[in-house]
Protein backbone atom coordinates (compact mmCIF):
# COMPACT_ATOMS: atom_id res chain seq x y z
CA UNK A 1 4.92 -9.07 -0.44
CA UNK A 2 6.58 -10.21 2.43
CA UNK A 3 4.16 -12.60 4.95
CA UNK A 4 5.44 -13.31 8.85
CA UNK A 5 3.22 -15.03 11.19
CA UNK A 6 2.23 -12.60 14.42
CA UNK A 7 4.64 -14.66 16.50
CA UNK A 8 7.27 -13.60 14.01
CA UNK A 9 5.96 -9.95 14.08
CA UNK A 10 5.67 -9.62 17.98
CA UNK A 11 9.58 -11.05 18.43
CA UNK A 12 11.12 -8.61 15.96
CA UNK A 13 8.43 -5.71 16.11
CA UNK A 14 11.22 -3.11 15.66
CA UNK A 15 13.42 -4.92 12.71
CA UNK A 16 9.93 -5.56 10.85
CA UNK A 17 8.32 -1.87 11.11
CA UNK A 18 11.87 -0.38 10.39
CA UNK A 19 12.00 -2.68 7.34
CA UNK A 20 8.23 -0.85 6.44
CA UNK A 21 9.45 2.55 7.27
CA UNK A 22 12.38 2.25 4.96
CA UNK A 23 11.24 0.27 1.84
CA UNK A 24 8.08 0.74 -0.37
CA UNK A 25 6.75 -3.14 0.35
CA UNK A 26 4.18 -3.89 2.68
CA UNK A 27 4.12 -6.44 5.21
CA UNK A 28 1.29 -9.23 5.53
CA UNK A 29 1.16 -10.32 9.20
CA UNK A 30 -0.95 -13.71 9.58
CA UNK A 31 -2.40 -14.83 13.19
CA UNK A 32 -2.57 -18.41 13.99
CA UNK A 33 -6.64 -18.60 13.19
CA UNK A 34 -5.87 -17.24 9.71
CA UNK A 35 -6.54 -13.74 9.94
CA UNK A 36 -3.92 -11.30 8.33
CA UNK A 37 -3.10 -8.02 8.49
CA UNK A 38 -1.15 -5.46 5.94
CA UNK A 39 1.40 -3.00 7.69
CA UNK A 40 2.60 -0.22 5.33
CA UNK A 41 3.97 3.09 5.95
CA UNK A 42 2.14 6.45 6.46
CA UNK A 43 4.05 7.83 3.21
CA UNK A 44 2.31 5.01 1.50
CA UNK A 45 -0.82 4.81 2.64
CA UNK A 46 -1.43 8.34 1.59
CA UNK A 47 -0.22 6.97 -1.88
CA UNK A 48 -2.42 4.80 -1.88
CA UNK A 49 -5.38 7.33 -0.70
CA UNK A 50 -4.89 9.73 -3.41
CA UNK A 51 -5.03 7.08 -6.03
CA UNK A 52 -7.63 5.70 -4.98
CA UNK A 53 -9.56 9.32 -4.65
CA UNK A 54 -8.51 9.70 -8.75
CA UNK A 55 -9.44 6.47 -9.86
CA UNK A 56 -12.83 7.40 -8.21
CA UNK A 57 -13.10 10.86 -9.81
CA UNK A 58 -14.93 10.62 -12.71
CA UNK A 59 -13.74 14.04 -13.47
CA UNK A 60 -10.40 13.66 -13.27
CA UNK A 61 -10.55 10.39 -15.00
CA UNK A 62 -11.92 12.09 -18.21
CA UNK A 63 -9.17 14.61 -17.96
CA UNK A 64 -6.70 12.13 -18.21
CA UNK A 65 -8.24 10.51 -21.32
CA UNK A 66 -8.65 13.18 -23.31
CA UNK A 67 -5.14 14.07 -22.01
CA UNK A 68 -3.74 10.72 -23.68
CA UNK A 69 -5.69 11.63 -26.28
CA UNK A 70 -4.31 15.06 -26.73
CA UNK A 71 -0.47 14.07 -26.11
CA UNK A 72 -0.74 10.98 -28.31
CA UNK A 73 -0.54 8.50 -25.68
């Protein structure tokens, strides 16, 4: 993952998100005090949503083991 400092960020705001928009990688913006930040894209952050909702349905879980299970995997 790519890390910029907010200065960074804040002088080529446009090149950066357009960079997010049009690539799967996430950006990791880091103030001066330490603090950071993570700017992905909408597309992915609803990736990541609906994995997370599986990997937190237990039900859906078991259907994919006994999937593996079933398909020899």
């Amino acid at each position: 993952m790519k890390s910029v400092s907010l200065k960074q960020f804040r002088n080529n705001f446009e090149a950066f998100v357009d960079k997010v928009l049009t690539g799967p990688k996430p950006l990791k913006v880091k103030s001066q005090s330490g603090k950071e930040i993570i700017l992905i894209s909408f597309t992915e952050w609803k990736r990541e949503q609906e994995t997370l909702y599986v990997l937190q349905n237990n039900n859906l879980m078991r259907q994919i083991a006994e999937s593996k299970i079933t398909h020899g995997q």
